[in-house]
C-alpha atoms as a PDB file:
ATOM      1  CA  UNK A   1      16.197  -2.418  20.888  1.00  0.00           C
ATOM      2  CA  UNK A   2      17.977  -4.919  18.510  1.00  0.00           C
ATOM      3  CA  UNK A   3      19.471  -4.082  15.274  1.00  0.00           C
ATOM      4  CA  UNK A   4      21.027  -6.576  12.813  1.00  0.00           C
ATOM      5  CA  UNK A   5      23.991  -4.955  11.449  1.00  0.00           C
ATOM      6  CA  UNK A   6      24.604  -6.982   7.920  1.00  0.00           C
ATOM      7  CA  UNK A   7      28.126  -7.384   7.200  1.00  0.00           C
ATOM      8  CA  UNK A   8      27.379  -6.093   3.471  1.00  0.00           C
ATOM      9  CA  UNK A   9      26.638  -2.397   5.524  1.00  0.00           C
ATOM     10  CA  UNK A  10      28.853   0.298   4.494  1.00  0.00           C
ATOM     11  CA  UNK A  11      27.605   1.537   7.906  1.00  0.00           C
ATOM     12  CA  UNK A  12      24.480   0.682  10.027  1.00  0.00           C
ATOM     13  CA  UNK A  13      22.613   3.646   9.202  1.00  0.00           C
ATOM     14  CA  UNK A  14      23.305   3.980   5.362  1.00  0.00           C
ATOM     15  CA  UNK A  15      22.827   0.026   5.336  1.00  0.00           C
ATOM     16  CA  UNK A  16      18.922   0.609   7.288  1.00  0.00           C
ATOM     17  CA  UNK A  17      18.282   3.522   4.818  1.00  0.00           C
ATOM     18  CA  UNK A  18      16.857   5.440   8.265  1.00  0.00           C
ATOM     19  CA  UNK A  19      18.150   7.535  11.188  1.00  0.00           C
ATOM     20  CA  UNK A  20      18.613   4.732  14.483  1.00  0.00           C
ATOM     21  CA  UNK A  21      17.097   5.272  17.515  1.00  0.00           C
ATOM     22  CA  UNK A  22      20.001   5.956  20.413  1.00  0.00           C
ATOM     23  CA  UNK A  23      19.209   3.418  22.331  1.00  0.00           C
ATOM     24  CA  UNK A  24      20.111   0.556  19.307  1.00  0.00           C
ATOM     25  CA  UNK A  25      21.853  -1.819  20.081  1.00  0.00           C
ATOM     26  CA  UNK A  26      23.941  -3.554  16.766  1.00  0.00           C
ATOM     27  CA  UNK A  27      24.444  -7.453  16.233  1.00  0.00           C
ATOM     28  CA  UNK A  28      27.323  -7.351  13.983  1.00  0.00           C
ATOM     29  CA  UNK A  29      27.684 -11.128  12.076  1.00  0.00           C
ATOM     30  CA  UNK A  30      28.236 -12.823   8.695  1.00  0.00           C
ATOM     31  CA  UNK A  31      27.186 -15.171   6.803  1.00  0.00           C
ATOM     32  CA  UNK A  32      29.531 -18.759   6.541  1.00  0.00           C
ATOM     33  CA  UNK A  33      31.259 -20.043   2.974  1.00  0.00           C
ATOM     34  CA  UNK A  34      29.708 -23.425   2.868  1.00  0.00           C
ATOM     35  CA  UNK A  35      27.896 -22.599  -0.983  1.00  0.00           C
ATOM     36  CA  UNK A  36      24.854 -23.652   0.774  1.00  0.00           C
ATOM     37  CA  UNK A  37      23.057 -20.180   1.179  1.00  0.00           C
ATOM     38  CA  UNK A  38      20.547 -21.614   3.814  1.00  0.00           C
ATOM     39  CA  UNK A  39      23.518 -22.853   6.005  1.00  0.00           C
ATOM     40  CA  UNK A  40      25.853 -20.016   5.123  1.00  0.00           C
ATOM     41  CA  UNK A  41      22.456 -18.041   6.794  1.00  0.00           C
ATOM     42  CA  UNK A  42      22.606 -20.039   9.912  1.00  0.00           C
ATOM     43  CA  UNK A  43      25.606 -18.393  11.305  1.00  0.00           C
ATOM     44  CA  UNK A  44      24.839 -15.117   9.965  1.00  0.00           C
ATOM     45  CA  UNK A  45      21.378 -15.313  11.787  1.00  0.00           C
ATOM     46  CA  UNK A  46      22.632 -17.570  14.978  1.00  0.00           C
ATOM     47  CA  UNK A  47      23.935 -14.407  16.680  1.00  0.00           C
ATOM     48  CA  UNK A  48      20.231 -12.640  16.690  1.00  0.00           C
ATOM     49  CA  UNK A  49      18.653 -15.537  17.712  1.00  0.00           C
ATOM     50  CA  UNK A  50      20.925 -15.561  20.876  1.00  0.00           C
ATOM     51  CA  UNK A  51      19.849 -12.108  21.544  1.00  0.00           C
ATOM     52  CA  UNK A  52      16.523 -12.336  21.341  1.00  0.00           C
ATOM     53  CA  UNK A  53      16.333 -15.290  23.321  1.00  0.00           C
ATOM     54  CA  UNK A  54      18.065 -13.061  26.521  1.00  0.00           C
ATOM     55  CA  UNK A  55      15.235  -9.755  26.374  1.00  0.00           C
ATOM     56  CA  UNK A  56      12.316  -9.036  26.901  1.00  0.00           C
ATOM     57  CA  UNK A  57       9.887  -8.093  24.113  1.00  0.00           C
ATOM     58  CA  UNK A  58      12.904  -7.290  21.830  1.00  0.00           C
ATOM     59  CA  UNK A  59      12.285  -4.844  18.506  1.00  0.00           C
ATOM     60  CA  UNK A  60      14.666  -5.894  15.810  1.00  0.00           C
ATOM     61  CA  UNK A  61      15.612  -3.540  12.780  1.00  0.00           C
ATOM     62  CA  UNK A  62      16.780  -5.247   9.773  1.00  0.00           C
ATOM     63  CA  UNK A  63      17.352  -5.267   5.975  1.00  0.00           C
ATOM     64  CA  UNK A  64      15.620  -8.455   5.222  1.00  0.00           C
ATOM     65  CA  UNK A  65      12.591 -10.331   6.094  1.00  0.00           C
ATOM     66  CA  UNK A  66      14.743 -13.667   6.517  1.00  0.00           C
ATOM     67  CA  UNK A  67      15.388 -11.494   9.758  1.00  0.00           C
ATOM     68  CA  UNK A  68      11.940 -12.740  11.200  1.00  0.00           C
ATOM     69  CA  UNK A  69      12.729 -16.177  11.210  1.00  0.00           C
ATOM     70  CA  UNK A  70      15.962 -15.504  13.581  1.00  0.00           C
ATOM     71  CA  UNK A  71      13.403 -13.618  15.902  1.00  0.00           C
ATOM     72  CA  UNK A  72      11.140 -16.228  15.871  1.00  0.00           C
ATOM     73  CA  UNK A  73      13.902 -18.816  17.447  1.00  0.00           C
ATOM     74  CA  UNK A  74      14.859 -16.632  19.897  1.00  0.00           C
ATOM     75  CA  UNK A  75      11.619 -16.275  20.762  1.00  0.00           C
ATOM     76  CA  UNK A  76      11.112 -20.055  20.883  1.00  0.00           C
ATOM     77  CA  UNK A  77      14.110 -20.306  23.230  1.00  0.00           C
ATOM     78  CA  UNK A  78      12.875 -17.954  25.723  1.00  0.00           C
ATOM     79  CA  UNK A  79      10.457 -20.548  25.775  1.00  0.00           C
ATOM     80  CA  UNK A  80       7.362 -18.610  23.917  1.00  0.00           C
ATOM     81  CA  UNK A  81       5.268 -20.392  21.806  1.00  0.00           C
ATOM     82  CA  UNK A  82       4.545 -17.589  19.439  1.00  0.00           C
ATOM     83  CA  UNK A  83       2.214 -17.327  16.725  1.00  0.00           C
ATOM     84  CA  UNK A  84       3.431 -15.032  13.343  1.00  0.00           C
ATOM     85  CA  UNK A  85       1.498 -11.589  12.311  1.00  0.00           C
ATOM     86  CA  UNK A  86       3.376 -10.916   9.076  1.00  0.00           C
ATOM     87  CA  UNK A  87       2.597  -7.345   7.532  1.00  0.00           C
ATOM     88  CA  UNK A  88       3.886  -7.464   3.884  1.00  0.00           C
ATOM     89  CA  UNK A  89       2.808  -6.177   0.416  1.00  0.00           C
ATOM     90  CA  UNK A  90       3.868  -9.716  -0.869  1.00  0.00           C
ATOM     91  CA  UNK A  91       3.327 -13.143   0.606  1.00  0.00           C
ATOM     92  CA  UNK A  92       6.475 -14.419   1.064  1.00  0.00           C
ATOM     93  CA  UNK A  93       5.135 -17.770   0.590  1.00  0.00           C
ATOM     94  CA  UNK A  94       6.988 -19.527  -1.742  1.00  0.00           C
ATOM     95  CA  UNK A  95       9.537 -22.391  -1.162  1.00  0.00           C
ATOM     96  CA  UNK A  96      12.859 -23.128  -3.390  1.00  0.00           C
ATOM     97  CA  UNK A  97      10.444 -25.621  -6.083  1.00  0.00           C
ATOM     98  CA  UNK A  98       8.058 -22.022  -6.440  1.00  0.00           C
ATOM     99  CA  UNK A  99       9.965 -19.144  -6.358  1.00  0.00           C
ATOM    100  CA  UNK A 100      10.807 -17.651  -9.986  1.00  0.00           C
ATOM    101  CA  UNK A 101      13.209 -15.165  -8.970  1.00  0.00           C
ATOM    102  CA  UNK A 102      15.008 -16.969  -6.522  1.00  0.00           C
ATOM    103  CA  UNK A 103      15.019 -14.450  -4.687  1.00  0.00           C
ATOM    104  CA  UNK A 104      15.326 -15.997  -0.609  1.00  0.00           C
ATOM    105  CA  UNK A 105      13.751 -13.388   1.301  1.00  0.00           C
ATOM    106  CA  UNK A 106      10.377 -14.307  -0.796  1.00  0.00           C
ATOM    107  CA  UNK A 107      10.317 -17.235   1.597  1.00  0.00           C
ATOM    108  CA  UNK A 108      10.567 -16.691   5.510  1.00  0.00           C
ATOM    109  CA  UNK A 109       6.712 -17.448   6.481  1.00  0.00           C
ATOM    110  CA  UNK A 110       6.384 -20.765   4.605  1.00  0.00           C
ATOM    111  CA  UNK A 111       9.827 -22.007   6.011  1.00  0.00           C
ATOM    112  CA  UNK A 112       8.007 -20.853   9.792  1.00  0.00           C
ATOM    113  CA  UNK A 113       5.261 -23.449   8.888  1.00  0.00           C
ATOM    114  CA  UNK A 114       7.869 -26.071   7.884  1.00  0.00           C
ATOM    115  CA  UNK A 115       7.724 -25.960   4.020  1.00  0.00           C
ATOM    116  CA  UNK A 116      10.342 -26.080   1.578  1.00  0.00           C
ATOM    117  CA  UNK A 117      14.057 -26.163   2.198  1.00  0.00           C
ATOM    118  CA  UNK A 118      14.225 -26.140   6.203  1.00  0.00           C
ATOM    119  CA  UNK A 119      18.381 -26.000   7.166  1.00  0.00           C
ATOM    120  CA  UNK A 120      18.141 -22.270   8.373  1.00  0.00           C
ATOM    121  CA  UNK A 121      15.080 -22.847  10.671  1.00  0.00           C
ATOM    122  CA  UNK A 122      16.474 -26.283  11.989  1.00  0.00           C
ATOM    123  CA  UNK A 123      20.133 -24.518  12.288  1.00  0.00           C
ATOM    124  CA  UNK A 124      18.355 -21.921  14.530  1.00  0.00           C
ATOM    125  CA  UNK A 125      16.393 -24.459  16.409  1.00  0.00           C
ATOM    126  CA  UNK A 126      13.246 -23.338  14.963  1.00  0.00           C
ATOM    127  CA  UNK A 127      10.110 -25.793  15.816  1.00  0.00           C
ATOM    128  CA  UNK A 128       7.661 -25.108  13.136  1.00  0.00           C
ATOM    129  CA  UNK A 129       4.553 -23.656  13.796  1.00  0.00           C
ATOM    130  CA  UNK A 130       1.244 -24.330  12.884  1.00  0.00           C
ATOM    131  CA  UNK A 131      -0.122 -22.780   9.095  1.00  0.00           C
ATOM    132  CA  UNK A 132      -3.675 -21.609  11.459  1.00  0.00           C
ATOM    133  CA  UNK A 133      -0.813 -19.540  13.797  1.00  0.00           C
ATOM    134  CA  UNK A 134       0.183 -17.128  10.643  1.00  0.00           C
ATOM    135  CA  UNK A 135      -1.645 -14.329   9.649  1.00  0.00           C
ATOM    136  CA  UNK A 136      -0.871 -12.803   6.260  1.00  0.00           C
ATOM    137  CA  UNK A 137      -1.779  -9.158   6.435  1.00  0.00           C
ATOM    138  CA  UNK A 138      -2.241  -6.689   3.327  1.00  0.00           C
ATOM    139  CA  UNK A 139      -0.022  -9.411   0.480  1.00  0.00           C
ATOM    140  CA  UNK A 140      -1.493  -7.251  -2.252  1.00  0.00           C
ATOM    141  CA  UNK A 141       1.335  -8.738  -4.789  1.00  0.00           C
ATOM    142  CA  UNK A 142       1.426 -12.204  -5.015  1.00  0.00           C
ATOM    143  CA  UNK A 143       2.420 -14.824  -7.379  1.00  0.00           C
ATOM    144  CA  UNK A 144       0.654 -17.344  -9.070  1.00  0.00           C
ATOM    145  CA  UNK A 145       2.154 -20.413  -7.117  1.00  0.00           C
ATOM    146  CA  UNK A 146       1.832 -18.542  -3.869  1.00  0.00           C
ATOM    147  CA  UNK A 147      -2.000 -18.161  -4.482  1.00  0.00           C
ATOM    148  CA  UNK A 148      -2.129 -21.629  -5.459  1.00  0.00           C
ATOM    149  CA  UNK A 149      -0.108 -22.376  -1.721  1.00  0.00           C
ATOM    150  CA  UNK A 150      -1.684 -19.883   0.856  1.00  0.00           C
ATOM    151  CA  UNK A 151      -5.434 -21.317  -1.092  1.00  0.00           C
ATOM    152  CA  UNK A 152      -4.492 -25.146   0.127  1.00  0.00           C
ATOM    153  CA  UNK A 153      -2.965 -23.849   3.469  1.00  0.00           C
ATOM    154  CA  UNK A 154      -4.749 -22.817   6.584  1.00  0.00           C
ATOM    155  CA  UNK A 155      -2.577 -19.652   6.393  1.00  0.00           C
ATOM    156  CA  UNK A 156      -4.923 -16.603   7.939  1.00  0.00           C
ATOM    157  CA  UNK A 157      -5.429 -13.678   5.664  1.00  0.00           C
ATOM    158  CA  UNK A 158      -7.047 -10.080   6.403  1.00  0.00           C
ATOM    159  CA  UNK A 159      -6.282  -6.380   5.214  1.00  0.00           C
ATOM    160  CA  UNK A 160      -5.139  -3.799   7.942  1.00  0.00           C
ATOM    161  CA  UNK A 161      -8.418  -3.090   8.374  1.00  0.00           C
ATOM    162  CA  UNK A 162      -9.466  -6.693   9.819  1.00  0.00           C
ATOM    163  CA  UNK A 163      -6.611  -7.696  12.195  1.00  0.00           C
ATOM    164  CA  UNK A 164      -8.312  -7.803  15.111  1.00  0.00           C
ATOM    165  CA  UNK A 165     -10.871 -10.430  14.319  1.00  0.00           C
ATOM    166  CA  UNK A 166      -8.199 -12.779  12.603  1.00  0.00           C
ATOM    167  CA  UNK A 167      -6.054 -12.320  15.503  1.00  0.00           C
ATOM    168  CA  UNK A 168      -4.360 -16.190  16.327  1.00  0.00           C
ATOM    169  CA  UNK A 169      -4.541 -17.230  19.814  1.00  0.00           C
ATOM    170  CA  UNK A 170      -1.864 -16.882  21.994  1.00  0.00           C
ATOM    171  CA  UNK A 171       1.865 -14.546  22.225  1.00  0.00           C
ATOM    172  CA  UNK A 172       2.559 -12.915  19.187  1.00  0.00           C
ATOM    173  CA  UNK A 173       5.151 -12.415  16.782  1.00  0.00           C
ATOM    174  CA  UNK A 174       5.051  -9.232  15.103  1.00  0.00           C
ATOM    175  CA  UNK A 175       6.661  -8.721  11.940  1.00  0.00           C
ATOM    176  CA  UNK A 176       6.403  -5.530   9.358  1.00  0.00           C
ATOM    177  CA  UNK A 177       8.113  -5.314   5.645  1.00  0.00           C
ATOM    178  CA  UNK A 178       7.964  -0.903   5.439  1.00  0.00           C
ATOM    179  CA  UNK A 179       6.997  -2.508   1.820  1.00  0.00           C
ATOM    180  CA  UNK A 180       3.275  -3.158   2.947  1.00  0.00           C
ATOM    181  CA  UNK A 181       2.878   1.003   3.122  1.00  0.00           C
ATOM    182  CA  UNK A 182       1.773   2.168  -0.338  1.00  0.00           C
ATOM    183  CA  UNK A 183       4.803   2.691  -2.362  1.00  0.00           C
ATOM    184  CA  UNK A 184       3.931   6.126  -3.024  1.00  0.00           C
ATOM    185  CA  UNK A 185       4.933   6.970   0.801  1.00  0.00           C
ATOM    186  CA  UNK A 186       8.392   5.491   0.395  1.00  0.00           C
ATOM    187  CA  UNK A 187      10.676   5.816  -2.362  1.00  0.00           C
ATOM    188  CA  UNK A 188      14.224   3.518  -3.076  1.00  0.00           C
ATOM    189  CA  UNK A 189      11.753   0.387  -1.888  1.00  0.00           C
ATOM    190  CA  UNK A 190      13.211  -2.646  -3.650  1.00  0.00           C
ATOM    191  CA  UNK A 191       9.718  -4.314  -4.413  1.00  0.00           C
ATOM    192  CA  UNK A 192       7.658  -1.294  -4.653  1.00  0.00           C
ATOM    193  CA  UNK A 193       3.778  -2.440  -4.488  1.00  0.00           C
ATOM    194  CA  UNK A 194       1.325   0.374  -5.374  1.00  0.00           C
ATOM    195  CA  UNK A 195      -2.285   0.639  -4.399  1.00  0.00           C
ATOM    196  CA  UNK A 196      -1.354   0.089  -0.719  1.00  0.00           C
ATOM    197  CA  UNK A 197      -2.777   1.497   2.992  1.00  0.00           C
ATOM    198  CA  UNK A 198      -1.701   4.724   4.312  1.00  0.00           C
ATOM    199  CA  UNK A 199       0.222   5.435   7.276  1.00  0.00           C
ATOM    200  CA  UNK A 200      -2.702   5.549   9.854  1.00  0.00           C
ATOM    201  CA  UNK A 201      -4.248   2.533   8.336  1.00  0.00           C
ATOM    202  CA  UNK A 202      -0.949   0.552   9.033  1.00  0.00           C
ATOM    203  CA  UNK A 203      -0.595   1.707  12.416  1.00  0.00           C
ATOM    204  CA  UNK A 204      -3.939   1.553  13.535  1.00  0.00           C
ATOM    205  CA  UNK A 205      -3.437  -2.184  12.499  1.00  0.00           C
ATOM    206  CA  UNK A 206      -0.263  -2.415  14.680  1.00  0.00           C
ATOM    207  CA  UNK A 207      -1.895  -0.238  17.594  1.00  0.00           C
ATOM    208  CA  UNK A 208      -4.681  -3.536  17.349  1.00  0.00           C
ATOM    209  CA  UNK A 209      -1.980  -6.282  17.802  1.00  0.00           C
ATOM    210  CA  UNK A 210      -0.564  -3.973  20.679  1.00  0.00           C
ATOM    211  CA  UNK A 211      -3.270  -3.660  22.362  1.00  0.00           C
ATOM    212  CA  UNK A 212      -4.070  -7.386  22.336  1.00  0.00           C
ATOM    213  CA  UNK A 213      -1.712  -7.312  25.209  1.00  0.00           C
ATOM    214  CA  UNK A 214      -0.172 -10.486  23.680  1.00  0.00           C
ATOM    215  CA  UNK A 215       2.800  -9.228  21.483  1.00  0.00           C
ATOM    216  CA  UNK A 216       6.305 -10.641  22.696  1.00  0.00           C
ATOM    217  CA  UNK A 217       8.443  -9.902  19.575  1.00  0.00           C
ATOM    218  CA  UNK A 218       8.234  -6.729  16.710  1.00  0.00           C
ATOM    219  CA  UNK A 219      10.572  -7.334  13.775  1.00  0.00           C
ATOM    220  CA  UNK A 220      10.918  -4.408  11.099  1.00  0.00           C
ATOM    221  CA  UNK A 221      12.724  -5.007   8.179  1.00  0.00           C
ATOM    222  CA  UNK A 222      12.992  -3.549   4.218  1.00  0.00           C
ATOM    223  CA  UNK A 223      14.543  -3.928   1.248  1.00  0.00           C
ATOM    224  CA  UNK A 224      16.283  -0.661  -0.602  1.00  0.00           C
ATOM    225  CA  UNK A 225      17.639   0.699  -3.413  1.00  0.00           C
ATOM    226  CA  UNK A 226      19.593   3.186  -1.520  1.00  0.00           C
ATOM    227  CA  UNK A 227      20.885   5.610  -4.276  1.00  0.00           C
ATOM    228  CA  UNK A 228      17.018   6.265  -4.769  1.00  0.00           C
ATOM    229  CA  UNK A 229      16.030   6.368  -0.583  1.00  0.00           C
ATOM    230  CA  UNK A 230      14.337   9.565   0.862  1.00  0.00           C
ATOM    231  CA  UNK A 231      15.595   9.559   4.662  1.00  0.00           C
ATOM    232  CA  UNK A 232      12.838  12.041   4.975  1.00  0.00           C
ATOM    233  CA  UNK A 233      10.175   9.179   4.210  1.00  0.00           C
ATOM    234  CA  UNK A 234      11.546   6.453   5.760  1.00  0.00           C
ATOM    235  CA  UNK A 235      12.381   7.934   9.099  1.00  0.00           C
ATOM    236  CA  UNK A 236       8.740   8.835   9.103  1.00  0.00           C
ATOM    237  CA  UNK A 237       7.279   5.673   8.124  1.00  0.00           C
ATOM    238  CA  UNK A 238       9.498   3.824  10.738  1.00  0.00           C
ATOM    239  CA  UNK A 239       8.720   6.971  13.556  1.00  0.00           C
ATOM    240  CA  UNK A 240       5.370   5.849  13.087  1.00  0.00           C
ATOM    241  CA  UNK A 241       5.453   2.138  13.369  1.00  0.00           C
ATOM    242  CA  UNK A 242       8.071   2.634  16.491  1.00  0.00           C
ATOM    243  CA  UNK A 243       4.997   4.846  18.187  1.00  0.00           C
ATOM    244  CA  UNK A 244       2.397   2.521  17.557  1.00  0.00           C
ATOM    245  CA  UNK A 245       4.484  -0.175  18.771  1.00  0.00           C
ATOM    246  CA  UNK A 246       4.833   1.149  22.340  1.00  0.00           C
ATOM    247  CA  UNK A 247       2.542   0.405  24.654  1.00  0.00           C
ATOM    248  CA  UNK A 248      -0.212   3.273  25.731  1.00  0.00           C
END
């Protein structure tokens, strides 16, 4: 167990907004001073990326979904070519020209295919992987130019009701935002998206990725507002991705 421990944490568990497993091990780093927020990322990241790289089917707790993309290198460097399941309420598909809010954790999966601004996955020693090797599960809540990109791109799509025939081929790269639960279940959520799935509909959809036998990597990650968090909720929302994660 792997948990990114952001130097902007107060503490690990108040900066997660849940209750750690025992076993969690924390990767304590921070980001550099360059000005360049992509580079200034590469050291913050660097440290997780080494980690991963060393273990075996590693589960990573973070704060962000820029967390993926340091999986996804250490991943690569274990030599495993894996392809991406991203669960999210939003598409995180939008590059530096796109993005409105600037807002960098909108853009982890399209700088996994190579698009956009591409110092953090280079500094990581991230090969790019193929657009047909993501699938996009749930994105409810996307923006106009990310339509208009995951439309031209050979980006999979399905709801967590169709993940196992959109599968890609190959070891897999799991990755969950808690955001892609209906934000009714989980209050303090940064990016709130309503008219979402249900807890067993979310697992059941991780339970199918499991039990392709092929998963090599599970990243969690959300964003909070954490004066508005209900530990209550998000321990259970986490609890249940954790169980469906483990192998039967």
């Amino acid at each position: 167990m792997l948990i990114l421990n952001w130097h902007i944490f107060d503490a690990l568990e108040n900066g997660l907004n849940v209750t750690l497993p025992p076993d969690a091990l924390a990767v304590d780093s921070a980001p550099g001073d360059t000005a360049n927020p992509w580079l200034d990322l590469v050291q913050l990241y660097a440290p997780l990326a080494d980690r991963v790289g060393q273990r075996r089917q590693p589960v990573v707790l973070s704060g962000d979904c820029i967390t993926a993309l340091a999986v996804l290198a250490g991943v690569q460097r274990s030599g495993i070519d894996a392809a991406l399941v991203w669960f999210d309420a939003h598409g995180d598909f939008h590059t530096e020209q796109t993005t409105a809010s600037g807002y960098l954790g909108g853009l982890p999966p399209a700088k996994a295919v190579g698009r956009g601004d591409l110092s953090l996955p280079q500094g990581l020693g991230l090969t790019p992987i193929a657009e047909d090797r993501v699938l996009l599960v749930d994105a409810r809540d996307l923006d106009p130019p990310e339509v208009a990109a995951l439309t031209e791109s050979k980006v999979r799509r399905a709801g967590v009701d169709a993940v196992r025939e959109a599968l890609p081929e190959g070891p897999l790269h799991l990755h969950v935002d808690l955001d892609v639960f209906d934000a009714g279940l989980l209050h303090g959520l940064r990016f709130p998206a309503p008219h979402g799935p249900g807890v067993d509909d979310v697992t059941a959809a991780v339970r199918t990725v499991v039990e392709s036998g092929r998963l090599v990597a599970l990243s969690i990650a959300a964003t909070w507002r954490p004066e508005d968090v209900i530990r209550s909720q998000t321990d259970r929302v986490l609890g249940a991705v954790l169980a469906a994660a483990r192998p039967s």
